[in-house]
C-alpha atoms as a PDB file:
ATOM      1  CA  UNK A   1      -1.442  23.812 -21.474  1.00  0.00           C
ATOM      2  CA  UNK A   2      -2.002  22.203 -24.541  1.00  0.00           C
ATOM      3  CA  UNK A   3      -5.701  22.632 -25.262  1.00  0.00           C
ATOM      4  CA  UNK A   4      -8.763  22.200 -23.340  1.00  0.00           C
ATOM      5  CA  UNK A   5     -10.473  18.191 -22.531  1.00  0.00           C
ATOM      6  CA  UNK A   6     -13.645  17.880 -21.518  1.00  0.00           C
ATOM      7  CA  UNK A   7     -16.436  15.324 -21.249  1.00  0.00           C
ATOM      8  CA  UNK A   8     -18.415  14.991 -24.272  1.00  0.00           C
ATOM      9  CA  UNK A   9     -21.999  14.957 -23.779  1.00  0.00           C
ATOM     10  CA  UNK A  10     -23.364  11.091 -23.474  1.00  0.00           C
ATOM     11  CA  UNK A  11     -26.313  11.131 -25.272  1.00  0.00           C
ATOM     12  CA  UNK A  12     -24.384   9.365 -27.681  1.00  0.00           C
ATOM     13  CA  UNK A  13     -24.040   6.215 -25.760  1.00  0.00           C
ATOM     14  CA  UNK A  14     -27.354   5.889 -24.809  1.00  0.00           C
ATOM     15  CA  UNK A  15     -27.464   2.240 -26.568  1.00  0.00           C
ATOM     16  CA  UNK A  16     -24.482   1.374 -24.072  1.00  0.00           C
ATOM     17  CA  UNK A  17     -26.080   2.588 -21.218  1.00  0.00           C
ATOM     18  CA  UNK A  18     -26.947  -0.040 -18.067  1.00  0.00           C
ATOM     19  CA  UNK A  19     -28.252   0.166 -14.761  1.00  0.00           C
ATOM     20  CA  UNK A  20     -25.669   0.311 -11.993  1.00  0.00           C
ATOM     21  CA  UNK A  21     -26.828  -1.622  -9.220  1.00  0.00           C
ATOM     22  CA  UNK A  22     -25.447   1.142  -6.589  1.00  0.00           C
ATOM     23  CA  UNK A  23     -25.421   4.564  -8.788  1.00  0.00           C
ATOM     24  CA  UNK A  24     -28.618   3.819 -11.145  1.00  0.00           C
ATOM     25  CA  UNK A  25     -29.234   5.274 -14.372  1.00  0.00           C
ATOM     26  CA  UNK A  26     -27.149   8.147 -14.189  1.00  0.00           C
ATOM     27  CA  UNK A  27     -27.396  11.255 -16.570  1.00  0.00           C
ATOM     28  CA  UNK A  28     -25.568  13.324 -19.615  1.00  0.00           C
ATOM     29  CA  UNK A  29     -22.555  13.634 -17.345  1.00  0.00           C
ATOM     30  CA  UNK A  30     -22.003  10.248 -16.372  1.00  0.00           C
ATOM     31  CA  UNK A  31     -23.124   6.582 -15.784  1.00  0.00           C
ATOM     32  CA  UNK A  32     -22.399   3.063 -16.380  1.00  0.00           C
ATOM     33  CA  UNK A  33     -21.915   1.531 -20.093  1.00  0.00           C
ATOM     34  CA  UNK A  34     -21.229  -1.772 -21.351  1.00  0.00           C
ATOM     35  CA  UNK A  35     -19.695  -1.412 -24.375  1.00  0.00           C
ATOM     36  CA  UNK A  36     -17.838  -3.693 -27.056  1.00  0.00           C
ATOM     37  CA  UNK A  37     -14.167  -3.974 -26.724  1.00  0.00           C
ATOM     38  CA  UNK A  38     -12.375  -3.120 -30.132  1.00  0.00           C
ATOM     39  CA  UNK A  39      -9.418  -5.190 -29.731  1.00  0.00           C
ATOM     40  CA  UNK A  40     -11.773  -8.650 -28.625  1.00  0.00           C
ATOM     41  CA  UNK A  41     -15.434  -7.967 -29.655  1.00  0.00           C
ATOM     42  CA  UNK A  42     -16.512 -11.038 -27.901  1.00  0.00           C
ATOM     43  CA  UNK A  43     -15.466  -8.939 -24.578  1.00  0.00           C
ATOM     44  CA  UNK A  44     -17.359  -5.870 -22.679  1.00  0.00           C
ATOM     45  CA  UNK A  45     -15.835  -3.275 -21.391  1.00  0.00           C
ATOM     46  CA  UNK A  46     -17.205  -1.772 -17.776  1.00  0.00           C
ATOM     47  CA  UNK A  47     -17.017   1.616 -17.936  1.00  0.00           C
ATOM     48  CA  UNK A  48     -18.594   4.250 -15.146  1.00  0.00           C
ATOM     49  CA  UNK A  49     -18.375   8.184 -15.745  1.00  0.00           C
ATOM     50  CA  UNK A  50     -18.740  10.678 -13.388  1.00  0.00           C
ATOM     51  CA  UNK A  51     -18.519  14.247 -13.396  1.00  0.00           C
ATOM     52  CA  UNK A  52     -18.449  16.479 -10.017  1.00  0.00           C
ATOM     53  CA  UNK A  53     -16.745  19.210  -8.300  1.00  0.00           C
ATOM     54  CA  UNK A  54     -14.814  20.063 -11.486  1.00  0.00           C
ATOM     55  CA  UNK A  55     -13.377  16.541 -11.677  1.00  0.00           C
ATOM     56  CA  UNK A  56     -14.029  14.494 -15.051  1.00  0.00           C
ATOM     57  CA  UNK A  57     -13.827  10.438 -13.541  1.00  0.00           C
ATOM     58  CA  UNK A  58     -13.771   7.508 -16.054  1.00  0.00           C
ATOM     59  CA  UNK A  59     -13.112   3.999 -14.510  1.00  0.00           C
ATOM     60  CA  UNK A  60     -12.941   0.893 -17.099  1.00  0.00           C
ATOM     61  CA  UNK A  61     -12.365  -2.852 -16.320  1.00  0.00           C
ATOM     62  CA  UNK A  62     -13.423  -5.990 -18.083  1.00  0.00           C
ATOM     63  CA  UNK A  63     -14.642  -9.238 -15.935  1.00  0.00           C
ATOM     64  CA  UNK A  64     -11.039 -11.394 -16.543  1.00  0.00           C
ATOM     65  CA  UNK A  65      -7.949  -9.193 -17.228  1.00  0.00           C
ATOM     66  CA  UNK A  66      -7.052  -5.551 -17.263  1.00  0.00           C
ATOM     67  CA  UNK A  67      -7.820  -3.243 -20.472  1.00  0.00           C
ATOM     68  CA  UNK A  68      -5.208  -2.992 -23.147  1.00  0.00           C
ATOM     69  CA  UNK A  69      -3.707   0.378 -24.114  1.00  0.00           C
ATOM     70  CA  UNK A  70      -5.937   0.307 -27.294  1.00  0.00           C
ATOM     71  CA  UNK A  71      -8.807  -0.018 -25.337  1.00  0.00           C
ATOM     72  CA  UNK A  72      -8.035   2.520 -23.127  1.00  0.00           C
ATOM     73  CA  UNK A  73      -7.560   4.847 -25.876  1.00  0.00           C
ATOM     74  CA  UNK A  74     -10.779   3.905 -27.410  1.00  0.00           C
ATOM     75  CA  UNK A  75     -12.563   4.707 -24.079  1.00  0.00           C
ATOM     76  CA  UNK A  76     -10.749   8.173 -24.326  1.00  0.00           C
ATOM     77  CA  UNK A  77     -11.706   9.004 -27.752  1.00  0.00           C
ATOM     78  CA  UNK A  78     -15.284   7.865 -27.086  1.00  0.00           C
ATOM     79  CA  UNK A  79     -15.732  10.098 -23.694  1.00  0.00           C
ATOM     80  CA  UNK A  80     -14.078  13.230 -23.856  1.00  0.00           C
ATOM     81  CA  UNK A  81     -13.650  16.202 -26.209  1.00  0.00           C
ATOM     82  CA  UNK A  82      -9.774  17.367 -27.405  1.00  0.00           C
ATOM     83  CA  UNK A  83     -10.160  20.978 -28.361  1.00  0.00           C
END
């Protein structure tokens, strides 16, 4: 195995953070963000984090079309740690 991933802590994206109108707030481990798409600022990206039974759980989608690969490598870089 190449090195170790895990989630970063999310105290970082506080800012980002929304209410989830079925999972609430959430906590350190997970949540729901809305956060700035760096390919097309004027889109959000959806993203929800979870973290349970040993199983790290990022889903992303924006309101009209799939992410891009960029995106999806920004939401990577942004929630987990490469050791």
């Amino acid at each position: 195995m190449e090195g170790v991933i895990e989630m970063k802590d999310l105290k970082g994206l506080i800012a980002f953070r929304k209410q989830h109108p079925f999972y609430g707030w959430g906590d350190n481990s997970g949540g729901y963000f809305k956060v700035a798409s760096p390919v097309q600022r004027s889109v959000d990206l959806h993203i929800i984090v979870s973290n349970d039974n040993g199983w790290d759980h990022v889903s992303v989608s924006l309101e009209h079309r799939c992410p891009t690969w960029a995106e999806m490598d920004f939401v990577k870089k942004t929630i987990f740690l490469f050791q």
